[in-house]
C-alpha atoms as a PDB file:
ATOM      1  CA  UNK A   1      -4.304  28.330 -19.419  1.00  0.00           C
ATOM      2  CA  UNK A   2      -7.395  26.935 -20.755  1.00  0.00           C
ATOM      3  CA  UNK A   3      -9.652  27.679 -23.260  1.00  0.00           C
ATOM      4  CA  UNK A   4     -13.432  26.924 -23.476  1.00  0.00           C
ATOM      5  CA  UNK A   5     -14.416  26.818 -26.749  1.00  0.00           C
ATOM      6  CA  UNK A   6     -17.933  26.060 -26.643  1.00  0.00           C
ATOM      7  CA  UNK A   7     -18.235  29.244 -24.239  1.00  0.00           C
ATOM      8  CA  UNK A   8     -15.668  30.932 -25.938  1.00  0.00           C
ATOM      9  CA  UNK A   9     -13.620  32.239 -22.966  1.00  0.00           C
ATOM     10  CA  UNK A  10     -10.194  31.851 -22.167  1.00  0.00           C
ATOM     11  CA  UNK A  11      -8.944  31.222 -19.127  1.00  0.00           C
ATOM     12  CA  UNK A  12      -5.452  31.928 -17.249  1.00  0.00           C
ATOM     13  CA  UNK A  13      -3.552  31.759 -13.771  1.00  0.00           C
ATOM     14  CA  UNK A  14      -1.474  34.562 -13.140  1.00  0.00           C
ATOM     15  CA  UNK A  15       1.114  33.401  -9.502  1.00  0.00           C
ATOM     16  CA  UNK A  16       2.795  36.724  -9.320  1.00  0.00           C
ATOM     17  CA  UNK A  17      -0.579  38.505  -8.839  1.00  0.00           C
ATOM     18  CA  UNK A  18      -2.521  35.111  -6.974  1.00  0.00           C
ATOM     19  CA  UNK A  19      -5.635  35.556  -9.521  1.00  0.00           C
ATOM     20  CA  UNK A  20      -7.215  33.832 -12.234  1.00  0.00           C
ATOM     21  CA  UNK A  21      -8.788  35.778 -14.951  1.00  0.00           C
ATOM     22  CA  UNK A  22     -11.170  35.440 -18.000  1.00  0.00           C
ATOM     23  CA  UNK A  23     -11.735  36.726 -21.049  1.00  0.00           C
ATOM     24  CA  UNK A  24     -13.322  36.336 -24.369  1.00  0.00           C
ATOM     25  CA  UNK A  25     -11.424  34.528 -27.464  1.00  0.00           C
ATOM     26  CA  UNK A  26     -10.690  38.346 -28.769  1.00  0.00           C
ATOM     27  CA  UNK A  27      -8.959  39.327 -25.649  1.00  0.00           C
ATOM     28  CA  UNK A  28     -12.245  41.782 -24.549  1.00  0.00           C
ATOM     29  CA  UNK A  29     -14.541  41.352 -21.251  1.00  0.00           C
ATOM     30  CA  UNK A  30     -11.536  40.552 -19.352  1.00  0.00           C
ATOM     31  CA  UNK A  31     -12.219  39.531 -15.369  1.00  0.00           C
ATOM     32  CA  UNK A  32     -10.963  38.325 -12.682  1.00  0.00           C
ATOM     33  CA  UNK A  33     -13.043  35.312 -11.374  1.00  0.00           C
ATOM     34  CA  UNK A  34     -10.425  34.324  -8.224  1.00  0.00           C
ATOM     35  CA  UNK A  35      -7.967  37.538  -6.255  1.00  0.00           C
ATOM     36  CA  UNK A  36      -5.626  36.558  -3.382  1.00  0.00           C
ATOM     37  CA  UNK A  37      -6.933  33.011  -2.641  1.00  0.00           C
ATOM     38  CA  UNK A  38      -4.632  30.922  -4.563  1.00  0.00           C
ATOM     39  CA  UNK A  39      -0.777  31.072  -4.029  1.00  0.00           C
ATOM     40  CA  UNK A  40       0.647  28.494  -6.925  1.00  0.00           C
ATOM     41  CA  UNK A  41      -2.412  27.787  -9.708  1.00  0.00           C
ATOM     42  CA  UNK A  42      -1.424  25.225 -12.262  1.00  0.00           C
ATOM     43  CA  UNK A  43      -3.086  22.667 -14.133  1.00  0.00           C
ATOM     44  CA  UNK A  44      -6.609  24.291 -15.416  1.00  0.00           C
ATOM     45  CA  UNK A  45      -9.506  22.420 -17.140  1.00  0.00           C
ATOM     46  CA  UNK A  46     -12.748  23.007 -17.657  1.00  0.00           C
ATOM     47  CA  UNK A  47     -15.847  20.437 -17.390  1.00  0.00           C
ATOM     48  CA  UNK A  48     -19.051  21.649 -18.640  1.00  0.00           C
ATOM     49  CA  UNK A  49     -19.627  25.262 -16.442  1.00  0.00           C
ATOM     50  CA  UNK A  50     -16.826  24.748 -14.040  1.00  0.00           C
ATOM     51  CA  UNK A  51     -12.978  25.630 -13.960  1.00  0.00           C
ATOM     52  CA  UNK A  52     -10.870  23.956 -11.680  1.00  0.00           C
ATOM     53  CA  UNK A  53      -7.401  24.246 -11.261  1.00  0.00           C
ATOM     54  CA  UNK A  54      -4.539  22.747  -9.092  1.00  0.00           C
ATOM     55  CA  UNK A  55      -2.886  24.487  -6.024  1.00  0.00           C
ATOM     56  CA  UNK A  56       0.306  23.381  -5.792  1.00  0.00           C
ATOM     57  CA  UNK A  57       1.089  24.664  -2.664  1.00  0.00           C
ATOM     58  CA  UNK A  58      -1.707  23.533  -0.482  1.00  0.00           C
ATOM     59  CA  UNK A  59      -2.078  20.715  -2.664  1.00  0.00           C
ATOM     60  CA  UNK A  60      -5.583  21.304  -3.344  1.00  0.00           C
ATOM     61  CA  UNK A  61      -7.914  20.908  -6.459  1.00  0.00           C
ATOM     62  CA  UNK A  62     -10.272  23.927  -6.488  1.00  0.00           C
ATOM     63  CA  UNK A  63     -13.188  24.853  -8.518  1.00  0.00           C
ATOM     64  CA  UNK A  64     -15.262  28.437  -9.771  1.00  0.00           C
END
């Protein structure tokens, strides 16, 4: 999970469904910014516009 607070969105990994969603701070204008291309997300942070996040499977470090 992550939260950007100058943007005021929060951000989570969900493994079970392979997606990473958004939303605001409130919980409203929830979306899904990444479907079926991740297996095991961990490890998000955001720097300036961009979220990355860790896939521990493939051992990558991916960005949206």
């Amino acid at each position: 999970m992550a939260i950007d607070v100058h943007g005021e969105k929060l951000y989570w990994a969900d493994g079970n469904l392979n997606r990473i969603e958004c939303s605001d701070l409130d919980g409203g204008f929830r979306k899904v910014l990444v479907d079926g291309q991740i297996s095991s997300p961990k490890g998000m942070a955001i720097l300036g516009s961009y979220l990355y996040w860790i896939d521990r499977e493939h051992m990558l470090i991916s960005l949206a």
